[in-house]
PDB file of N, CA and C in Angstrom:
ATOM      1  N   UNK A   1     119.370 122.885  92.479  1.00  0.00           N
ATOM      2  CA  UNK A   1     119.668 124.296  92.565  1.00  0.00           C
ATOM      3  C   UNK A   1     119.162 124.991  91.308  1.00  0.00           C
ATOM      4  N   UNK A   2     118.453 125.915  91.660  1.00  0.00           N
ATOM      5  CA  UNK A   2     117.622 126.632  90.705  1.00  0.00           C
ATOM      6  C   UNK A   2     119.147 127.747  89.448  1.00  0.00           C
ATOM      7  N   UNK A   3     118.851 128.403  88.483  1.00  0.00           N
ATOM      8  CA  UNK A   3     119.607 128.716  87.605  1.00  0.00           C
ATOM      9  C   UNK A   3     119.067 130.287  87.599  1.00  0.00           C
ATOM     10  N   UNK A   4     119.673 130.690  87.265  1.00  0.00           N
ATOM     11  CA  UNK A   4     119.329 132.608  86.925  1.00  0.00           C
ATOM     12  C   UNK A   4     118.087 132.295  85.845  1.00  0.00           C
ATOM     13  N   UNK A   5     118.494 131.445  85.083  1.00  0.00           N
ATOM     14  CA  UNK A   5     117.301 131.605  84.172  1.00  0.00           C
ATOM     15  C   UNK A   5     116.171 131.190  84.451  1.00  0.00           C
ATOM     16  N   UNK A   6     115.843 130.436  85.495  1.00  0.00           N
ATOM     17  CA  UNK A   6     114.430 130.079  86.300  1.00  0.00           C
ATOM     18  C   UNK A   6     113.783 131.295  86.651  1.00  0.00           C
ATOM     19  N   UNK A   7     114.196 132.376  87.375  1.00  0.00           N
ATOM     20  CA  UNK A   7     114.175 133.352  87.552  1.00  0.00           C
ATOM     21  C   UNK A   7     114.158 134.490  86.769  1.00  0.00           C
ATOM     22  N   UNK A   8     113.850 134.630  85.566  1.00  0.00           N
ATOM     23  CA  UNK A   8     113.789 135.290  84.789  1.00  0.00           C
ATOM     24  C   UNK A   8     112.502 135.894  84.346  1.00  0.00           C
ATOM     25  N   UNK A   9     111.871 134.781  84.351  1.00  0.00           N
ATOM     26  CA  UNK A   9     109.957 135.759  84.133  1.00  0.00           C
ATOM     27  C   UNK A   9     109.622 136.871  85.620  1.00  0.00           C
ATOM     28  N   UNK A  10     110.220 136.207  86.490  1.00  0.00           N
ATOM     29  CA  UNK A  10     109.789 137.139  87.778  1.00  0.00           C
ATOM     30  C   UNK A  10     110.627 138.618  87.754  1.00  0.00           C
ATOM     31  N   UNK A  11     111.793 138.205  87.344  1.00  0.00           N
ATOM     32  CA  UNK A  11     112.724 139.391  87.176  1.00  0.00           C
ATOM     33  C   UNK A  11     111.843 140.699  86.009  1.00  0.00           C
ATOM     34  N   UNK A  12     111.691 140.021  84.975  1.00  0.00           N
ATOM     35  CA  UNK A  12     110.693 140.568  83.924  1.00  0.00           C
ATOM     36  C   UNK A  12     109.672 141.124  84.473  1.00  0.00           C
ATOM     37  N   UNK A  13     108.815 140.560  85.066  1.00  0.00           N
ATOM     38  CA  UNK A  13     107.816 140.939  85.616  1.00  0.00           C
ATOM     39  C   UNK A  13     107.622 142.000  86.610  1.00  0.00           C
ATOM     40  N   UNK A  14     108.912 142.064  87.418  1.00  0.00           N
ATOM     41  CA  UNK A  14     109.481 143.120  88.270  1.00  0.00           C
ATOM     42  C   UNK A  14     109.500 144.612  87.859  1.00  0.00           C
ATOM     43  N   UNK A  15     110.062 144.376  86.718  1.00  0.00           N
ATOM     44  CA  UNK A  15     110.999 145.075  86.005  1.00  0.00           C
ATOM     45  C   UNK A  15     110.082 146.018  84.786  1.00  0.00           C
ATOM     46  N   UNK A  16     108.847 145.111  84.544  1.00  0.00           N
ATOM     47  CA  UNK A  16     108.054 145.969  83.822  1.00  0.00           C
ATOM     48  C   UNK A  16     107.027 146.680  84.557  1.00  0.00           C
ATOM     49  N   UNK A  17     106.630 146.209  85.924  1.00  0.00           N
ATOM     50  CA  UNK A  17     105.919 147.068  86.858  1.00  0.00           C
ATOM     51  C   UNK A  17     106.640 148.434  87.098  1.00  0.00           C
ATOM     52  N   UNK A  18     107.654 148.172  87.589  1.00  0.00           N
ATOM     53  CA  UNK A  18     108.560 149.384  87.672  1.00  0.00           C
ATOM     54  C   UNK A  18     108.856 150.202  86.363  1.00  0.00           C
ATOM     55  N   UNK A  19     108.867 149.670  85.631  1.00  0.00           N
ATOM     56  CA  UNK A  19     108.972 150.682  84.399  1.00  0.00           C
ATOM     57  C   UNK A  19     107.778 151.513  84.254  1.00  0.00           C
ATOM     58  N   UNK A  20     106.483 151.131  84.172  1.00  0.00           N
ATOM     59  CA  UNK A  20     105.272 151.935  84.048  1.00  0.00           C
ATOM     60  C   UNK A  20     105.273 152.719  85.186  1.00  0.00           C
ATOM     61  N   UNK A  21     105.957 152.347  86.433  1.00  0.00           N
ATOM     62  CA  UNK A  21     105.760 153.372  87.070  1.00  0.00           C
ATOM     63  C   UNK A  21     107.029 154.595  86.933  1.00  0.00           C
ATOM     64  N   UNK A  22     107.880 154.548  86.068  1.00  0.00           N
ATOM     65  CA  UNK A  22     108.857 155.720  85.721  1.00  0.00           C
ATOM     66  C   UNK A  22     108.258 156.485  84.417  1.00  0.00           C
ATOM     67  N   UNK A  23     107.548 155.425  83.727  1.00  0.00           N
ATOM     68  CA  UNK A  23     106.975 156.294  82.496  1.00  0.00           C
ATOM     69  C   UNK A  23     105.867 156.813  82.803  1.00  0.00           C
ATOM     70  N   UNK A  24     104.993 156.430  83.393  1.00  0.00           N
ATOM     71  CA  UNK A  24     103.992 157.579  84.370  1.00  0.00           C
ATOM     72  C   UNK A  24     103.700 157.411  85.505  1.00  0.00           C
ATOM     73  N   UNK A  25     104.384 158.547  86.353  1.00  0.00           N
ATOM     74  CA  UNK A  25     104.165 158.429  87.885  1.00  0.00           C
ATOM     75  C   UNK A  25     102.685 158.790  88.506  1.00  0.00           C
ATOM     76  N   UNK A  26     101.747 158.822  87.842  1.00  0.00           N
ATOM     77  CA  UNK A  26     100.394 159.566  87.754  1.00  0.00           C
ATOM     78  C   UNK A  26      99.815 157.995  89.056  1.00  0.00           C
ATOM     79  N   UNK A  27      99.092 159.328  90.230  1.00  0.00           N
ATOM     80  CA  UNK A  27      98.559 158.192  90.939  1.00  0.00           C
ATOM     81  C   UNK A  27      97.746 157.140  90.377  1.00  0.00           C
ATOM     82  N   UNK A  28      97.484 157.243  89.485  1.00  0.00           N
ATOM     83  CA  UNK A  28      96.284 156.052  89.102  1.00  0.00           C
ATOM     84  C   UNK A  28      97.315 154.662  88.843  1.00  0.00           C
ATOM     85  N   UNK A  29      98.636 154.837  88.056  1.00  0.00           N
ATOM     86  CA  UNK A  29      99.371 153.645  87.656  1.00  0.00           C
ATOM     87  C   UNK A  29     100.421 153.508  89.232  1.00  0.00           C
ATOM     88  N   UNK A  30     100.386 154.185  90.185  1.00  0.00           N
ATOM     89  CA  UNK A  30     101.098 154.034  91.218  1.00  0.00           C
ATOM     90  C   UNK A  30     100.057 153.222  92.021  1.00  0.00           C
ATOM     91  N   UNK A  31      98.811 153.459  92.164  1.00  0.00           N
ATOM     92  CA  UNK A  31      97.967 152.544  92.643  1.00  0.00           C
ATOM     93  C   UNK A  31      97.535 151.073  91.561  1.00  0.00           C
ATOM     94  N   UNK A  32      97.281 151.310  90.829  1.00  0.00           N
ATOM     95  CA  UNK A  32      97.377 150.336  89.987  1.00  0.00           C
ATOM     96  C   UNK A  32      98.489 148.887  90.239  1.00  0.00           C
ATOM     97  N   UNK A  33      99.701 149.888  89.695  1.00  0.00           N
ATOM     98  CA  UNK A  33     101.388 148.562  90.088  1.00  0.00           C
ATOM     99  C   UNK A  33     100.768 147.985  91.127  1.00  0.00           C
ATOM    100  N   UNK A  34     100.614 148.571  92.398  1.00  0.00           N
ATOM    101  CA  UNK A  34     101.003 148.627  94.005  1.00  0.00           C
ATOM    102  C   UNK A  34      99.999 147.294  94.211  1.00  0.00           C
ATOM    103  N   UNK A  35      98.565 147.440  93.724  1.00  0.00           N
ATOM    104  CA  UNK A  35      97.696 145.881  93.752  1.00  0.00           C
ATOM    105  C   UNK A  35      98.132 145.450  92.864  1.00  0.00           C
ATOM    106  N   UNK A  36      98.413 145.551  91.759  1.00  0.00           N
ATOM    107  CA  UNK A  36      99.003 144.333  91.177  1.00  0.00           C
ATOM    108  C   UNK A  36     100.010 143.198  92.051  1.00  0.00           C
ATOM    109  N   UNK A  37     101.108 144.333  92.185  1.00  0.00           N
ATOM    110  CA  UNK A  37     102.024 143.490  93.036  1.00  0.00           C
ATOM    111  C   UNK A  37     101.686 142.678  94.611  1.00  0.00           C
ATOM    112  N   UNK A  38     101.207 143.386  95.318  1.00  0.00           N
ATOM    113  CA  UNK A  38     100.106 142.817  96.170  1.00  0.00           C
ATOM    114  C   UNK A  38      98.924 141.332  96.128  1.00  0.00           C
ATOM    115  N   UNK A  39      98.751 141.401  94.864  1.00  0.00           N
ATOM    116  CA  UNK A  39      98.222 140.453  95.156  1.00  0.00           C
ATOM    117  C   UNK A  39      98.487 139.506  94.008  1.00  0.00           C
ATOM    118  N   UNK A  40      99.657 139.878  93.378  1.00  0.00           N
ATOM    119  CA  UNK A  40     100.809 138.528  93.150  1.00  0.00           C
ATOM    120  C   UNK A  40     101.512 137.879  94.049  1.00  0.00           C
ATOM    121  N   UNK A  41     101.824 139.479  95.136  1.00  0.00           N
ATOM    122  CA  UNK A  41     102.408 138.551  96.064  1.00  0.00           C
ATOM    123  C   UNK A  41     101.488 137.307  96.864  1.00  0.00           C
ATOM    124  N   UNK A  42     100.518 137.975  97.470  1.00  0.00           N
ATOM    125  CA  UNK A  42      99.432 137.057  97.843  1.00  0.00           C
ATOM    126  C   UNK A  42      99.320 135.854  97.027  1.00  0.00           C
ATOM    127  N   UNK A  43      99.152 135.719  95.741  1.00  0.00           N
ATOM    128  CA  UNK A  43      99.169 134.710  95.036  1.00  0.00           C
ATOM    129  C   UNK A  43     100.375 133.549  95.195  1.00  0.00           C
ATOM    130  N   UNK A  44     101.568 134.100  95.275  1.00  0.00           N
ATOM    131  CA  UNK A  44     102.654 133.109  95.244  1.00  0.00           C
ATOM    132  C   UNK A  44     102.469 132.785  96.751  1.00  0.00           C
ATOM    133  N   UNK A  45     102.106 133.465  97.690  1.00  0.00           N
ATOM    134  CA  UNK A  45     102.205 132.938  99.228  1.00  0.00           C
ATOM    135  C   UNK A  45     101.134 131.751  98.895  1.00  0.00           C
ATOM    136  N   UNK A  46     100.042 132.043  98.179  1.00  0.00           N
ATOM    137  CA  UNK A  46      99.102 130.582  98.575  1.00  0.00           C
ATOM    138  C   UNK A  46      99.643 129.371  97.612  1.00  0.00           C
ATOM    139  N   UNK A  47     100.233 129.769  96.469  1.00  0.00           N
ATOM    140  CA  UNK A  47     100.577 128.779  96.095  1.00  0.00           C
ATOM    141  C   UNK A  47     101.665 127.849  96.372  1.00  0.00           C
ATOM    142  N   UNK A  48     102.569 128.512  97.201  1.00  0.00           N
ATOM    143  CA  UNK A  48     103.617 128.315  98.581  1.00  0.00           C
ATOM    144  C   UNK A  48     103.030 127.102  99.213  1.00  0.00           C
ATOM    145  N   UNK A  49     101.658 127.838  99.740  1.00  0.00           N
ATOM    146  CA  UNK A  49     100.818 126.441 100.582  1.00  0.00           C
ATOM    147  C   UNK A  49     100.475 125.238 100.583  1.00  0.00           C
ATOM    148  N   UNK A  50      99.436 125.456  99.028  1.00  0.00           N
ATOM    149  CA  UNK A  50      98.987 124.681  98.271  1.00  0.00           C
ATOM    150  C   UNK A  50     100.360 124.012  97.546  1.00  0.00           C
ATOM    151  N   UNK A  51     100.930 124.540  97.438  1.00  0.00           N
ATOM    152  CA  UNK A  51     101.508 123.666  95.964  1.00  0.00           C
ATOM    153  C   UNK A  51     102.399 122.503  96.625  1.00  0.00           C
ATOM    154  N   UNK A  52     102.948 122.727  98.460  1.00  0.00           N
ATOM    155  CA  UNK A  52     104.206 122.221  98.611  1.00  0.00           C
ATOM    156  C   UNK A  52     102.982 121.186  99.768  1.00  0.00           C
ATOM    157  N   UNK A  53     102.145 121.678 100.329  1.00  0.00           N
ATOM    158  CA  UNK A  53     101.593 120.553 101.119  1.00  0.00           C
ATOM    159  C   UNK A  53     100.687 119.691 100.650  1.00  0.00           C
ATOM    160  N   UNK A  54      99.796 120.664  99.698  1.00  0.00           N
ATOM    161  CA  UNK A  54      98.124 120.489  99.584  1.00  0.00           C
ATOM    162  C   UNK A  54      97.540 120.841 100.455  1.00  0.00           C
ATOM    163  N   UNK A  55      97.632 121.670 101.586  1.00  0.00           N
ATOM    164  CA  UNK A  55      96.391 121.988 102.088  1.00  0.00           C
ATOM    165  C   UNK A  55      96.108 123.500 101.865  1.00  0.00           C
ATOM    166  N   UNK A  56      94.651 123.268 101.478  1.00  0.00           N
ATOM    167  CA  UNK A  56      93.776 125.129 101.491  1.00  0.00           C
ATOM    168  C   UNK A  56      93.787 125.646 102.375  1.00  0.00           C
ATOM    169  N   UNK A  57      94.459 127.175 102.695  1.00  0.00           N
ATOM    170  CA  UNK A  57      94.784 127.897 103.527  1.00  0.00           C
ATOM    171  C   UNK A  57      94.060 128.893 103.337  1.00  0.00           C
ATOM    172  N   UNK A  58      92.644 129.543 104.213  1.00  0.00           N
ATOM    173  CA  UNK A  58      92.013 130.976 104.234  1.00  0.00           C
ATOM    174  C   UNK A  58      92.722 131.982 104.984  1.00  0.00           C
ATOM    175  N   UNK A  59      93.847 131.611 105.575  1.00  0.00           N
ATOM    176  CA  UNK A  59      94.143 132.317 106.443  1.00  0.00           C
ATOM    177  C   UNK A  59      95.459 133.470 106.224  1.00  0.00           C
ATOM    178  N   UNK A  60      95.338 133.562 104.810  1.00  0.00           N
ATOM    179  CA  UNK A  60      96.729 134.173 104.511  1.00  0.00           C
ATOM    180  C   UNK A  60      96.080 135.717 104.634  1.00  0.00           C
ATOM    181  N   UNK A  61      94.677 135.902 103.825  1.00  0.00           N
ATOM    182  CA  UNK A  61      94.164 137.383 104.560  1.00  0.00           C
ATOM    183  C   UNK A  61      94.472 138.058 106.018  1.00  0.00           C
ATOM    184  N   UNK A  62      94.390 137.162 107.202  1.00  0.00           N
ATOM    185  CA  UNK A  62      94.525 137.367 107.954  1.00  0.00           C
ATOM    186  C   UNK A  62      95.601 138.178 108.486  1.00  0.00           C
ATOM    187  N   UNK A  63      96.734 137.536 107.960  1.00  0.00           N
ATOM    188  CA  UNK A  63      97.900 138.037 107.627  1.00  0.00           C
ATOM    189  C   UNK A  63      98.272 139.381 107.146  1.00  0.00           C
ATOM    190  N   UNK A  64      97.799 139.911 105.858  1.00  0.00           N
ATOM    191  CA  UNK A  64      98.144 140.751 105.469  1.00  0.00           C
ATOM    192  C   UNK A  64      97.590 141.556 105.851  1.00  0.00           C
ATOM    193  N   UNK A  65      96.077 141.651 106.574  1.00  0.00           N
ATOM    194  CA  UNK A  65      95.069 143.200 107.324  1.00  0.00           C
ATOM    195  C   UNK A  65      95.841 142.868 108.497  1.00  0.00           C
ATOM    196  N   UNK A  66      96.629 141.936 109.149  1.00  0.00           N
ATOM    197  CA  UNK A  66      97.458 142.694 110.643  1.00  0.00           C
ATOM    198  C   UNK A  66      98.320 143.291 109.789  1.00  0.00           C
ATOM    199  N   UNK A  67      99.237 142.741 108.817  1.00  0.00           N
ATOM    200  CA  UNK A  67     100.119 143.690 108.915  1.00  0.00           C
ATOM    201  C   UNK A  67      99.728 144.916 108.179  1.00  0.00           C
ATOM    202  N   UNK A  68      98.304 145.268 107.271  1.00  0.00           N
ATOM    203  CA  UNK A  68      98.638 146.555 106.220  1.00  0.00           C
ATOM    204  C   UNK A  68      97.757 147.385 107.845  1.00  0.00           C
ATOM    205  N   UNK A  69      96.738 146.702 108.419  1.00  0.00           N
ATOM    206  CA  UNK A  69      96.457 147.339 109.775  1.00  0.00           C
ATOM    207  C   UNK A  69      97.395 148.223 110.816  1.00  0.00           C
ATOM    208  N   UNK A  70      98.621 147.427 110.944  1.00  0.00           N
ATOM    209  CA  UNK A  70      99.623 147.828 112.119  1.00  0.00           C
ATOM    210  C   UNK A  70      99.790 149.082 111.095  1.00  0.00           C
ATOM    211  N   UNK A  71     100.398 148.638 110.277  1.00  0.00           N
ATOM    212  CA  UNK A  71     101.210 150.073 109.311  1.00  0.00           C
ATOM    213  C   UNK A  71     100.334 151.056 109.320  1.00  0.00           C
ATOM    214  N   UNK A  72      99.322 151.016 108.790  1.00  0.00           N
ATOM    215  CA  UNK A  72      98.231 152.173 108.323  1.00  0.00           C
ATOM    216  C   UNK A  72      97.854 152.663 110.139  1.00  0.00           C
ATOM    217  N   UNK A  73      97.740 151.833 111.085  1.00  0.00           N
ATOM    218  CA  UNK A  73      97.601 152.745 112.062  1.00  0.00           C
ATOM    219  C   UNK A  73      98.912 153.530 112.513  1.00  0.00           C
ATOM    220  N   UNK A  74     100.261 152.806 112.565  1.00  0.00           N
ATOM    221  CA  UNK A  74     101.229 153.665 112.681  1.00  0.00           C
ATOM    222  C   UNK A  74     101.135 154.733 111.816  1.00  0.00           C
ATOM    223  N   UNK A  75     101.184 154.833 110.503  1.00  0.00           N
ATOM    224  CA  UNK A  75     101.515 156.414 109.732  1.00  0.00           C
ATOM    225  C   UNK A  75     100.776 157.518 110.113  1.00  0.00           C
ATOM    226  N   UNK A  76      99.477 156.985 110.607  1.00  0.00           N
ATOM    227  CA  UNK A  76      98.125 157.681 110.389  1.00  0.00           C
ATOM    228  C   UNK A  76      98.840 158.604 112.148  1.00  0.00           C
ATOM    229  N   UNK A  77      98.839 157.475 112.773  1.00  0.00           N
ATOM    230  CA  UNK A  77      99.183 158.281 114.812  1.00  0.00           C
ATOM    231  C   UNK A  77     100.478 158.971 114.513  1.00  0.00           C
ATOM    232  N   UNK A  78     101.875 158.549 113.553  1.00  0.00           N
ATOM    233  CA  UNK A  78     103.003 159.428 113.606  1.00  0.00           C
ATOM    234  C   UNK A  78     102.572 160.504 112.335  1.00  0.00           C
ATOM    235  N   UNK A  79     103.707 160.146 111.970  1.00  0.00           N
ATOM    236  CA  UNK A  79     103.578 160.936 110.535  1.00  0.00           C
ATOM    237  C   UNK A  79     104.506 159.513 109.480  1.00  0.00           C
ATOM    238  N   UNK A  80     104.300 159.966 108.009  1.00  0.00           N
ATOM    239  CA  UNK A  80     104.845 158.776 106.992  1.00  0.00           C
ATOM    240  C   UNK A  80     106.614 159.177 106.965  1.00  0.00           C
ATOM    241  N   UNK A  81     107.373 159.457 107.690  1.00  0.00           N
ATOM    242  CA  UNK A  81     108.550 159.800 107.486  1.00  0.00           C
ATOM    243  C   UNK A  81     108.929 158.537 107.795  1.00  0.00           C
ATOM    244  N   UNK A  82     108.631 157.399 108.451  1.00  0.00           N
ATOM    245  CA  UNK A  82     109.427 156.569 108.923  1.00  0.00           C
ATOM    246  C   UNK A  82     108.573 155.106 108.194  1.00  0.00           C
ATOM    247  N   UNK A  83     108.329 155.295 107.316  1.00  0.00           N
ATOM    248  CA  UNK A  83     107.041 154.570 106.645  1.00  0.00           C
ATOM    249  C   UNK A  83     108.058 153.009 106.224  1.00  0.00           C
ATOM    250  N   UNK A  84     109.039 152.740 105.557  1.00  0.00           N
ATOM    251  CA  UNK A  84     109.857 151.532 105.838  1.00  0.00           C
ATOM    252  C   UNK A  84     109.885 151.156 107.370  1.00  0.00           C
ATOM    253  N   UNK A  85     109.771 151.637 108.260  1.00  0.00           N
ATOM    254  CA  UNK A  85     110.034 151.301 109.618  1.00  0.00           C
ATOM    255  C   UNK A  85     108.764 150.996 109.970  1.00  0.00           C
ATOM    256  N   UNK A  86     107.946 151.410 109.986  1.00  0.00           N
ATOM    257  CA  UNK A  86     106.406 150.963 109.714  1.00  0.00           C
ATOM    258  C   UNK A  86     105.652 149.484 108.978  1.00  0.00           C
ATOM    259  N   UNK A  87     106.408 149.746 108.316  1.00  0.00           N
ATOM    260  CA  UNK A  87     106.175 148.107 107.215  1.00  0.00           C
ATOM    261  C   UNK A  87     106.893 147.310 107.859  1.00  0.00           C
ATOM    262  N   UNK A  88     108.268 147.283 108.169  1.00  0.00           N
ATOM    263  CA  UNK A  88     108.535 146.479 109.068  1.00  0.00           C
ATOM    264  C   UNK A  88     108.372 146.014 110.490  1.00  0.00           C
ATOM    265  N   UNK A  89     107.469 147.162 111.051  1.00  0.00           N
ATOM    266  CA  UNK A  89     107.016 146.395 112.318  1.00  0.00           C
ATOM    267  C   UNK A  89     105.857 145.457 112.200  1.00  0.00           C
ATOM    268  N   UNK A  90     104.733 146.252 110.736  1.00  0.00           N
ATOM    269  CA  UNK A  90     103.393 145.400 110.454  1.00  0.00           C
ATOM    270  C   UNK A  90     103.913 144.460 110.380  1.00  0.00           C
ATOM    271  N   UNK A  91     105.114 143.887 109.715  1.00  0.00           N
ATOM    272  CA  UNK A  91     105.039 142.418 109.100  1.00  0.00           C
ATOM    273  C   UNK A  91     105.923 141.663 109.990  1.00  0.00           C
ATOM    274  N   UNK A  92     106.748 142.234 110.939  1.00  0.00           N
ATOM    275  CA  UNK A  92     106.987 141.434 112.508  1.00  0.00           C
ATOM    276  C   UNK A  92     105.898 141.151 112.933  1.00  0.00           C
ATOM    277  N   UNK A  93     104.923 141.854 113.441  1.00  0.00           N
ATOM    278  CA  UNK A  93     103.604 142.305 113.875  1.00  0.00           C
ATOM    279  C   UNK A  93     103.007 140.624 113.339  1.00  0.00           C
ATOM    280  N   UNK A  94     102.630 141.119 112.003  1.00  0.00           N
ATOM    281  CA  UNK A  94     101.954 139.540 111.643  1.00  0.00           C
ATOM    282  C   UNK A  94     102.675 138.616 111.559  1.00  0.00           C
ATOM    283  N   UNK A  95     104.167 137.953 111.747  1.00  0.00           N
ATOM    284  CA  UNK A  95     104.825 136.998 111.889  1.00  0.00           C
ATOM    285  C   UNK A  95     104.368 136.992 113.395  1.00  0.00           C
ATOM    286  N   UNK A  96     104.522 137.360 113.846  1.00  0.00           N
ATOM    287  CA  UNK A  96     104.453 137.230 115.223  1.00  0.00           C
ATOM    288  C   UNK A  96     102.657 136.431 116.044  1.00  0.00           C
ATOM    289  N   UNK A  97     102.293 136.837 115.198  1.00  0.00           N
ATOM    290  CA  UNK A  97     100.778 136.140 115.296  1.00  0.00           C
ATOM    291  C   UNK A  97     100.778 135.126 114.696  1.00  0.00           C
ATOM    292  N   UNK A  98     101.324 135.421 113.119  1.00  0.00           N
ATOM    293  CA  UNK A  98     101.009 133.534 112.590  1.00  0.00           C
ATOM    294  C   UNK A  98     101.824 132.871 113.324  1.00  0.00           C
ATOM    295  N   UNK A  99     102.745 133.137 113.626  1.00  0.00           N
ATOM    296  CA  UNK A  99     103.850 131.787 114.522  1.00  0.00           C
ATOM    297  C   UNK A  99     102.540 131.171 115.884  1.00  0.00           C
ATOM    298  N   UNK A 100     101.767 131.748 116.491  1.00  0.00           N
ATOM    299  CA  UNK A 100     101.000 131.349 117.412  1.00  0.00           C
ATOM    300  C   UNK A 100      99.700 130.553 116.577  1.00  0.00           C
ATOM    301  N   UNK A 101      98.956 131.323 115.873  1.00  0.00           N
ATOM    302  CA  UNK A 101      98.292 130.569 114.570  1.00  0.00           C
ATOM    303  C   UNK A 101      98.549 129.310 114.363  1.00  0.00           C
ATOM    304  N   UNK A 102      99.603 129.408 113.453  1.00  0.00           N
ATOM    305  CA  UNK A 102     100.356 128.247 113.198  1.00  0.00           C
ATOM    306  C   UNK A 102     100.394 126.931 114.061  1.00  0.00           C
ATOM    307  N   UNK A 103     100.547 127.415 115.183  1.00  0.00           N
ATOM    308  CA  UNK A 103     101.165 126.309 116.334  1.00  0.00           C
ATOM    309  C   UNK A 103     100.053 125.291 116.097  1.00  0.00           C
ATOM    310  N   UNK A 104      98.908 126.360 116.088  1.00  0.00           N
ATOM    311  CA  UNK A 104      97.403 125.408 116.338  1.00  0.00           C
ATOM    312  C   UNK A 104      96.785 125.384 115.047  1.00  0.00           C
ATOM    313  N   UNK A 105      97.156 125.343 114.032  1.00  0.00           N
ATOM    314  CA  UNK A 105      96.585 125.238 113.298  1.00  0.00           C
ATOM    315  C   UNK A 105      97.534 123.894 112.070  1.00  0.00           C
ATOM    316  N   UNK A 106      98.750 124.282 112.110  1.00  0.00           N
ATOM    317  CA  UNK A 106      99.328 123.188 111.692  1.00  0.00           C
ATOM    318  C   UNK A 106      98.824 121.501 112.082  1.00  0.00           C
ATOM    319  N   UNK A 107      98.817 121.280 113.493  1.00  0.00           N
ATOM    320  CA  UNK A 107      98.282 119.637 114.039  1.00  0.00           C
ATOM    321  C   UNK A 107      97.263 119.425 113.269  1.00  0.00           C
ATOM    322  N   UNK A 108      96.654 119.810 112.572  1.00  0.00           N
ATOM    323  CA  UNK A 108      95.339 120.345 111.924  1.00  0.00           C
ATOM    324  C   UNK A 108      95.558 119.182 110.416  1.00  0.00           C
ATOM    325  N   UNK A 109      94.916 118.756 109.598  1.00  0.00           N
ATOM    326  CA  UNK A 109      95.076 117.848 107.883  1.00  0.00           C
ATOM    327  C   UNK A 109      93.685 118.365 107.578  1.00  0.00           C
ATOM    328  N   UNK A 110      93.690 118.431 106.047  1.00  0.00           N
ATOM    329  CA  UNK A 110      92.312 118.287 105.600  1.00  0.00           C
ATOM    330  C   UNK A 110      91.701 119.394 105.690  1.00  0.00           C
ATOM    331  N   UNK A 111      90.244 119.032 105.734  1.00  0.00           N
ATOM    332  CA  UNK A 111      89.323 120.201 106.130  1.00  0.00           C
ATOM    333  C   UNK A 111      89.459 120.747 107.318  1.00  0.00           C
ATOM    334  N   UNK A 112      89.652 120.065 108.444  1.00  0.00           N
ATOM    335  CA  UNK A 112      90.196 120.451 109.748  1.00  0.00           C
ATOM    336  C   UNK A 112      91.038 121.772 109.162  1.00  0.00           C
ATOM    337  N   UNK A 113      91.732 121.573 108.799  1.00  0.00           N
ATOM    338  CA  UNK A 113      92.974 122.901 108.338  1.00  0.00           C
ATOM    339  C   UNK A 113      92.237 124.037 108.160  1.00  0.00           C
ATOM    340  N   UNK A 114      91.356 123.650 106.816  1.00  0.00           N
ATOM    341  CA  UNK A 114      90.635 124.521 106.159  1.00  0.00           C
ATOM    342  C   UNK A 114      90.006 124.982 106.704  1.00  0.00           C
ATOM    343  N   UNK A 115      88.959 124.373 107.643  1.00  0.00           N
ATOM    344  CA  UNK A 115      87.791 125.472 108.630  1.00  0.00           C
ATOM    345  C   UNK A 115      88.940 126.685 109.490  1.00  0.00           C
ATOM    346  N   UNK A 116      89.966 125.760 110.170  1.00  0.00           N
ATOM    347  CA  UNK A 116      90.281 126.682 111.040  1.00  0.00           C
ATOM    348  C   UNK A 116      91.124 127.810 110.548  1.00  0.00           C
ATOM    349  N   UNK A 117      91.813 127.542 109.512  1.00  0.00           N
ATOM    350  CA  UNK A 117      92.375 129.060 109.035  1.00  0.00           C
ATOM    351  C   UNK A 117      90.891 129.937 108.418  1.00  0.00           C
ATOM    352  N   UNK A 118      90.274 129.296 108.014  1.00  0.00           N
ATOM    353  CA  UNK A 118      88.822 130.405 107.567  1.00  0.00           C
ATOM    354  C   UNK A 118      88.091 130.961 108.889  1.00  0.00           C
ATOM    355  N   UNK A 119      87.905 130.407 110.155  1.00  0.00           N
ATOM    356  CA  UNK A 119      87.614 131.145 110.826  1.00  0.00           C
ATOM    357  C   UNK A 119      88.780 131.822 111.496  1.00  0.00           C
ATOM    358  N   UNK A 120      90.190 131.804 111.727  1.00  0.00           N
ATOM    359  CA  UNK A 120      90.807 132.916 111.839  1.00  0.00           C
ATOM    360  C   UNK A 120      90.760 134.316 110.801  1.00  0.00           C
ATOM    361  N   UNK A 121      90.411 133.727 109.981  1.00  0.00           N
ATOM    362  CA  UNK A 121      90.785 135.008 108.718  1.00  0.00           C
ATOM    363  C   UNK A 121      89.070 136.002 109.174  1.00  0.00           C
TER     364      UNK A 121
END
């Protein structure tokens, strides 16, 4: 069982993104945070992959253009008032695909793995 203090660089890390964005809300550091965090997150998902199976996964892109796809076409056809409700359907949206993905791609070791999440992505 992990300790509060394991958790502490991420908390930090949280915590100072968000701060630059209270000390200047100027779009450039609101876009800025927003990939940062993005593709930390991305980062810890592959190392999720890699780190607990070993196998190379291309297919985590895949993932994130259904879901920033679903969203960005929802706001764009409604309007952004419901924009949390939006993010959460993208990322049902792409659970809902990798679970089928998955099915066939898990039986999969090795390079086998590897080709086939790269040609899904």
């Amino acid at each position: 069982m992990k300790k509060i203090r394991d958790y502490l660089p991420w908390t930090l890390y949280f915590v100072f993104f968000i701060r630059i964005l209270v000390a200047n809300p100027g779009s450039h550091y609101i876009h800025l945070v927003s990939r940062i965090i993005i593709y930390s997150l991305y980062a810890v998902a592959f190392n999720l992959v890699y780190g607990t199976t070993g196998l190379v996964s291309f297919g985590h892109a895949l993932f994130y253009g259904i879901g920033a796809y679903i969203t960005g076409m929802l706001v764009k056809a409604t309007s952004p008032e419901f924009f949390l409700l939006y993010i959460l359907l993208g990322a049902m949206s792409a659970a809902f695909i990798s679970f089928f993905i998955g099915l066939l791609a898990l039986r999969l070791t090795g390079i086998y793995f590897t080709m086939l999440t790269l040609a899904f992505a």
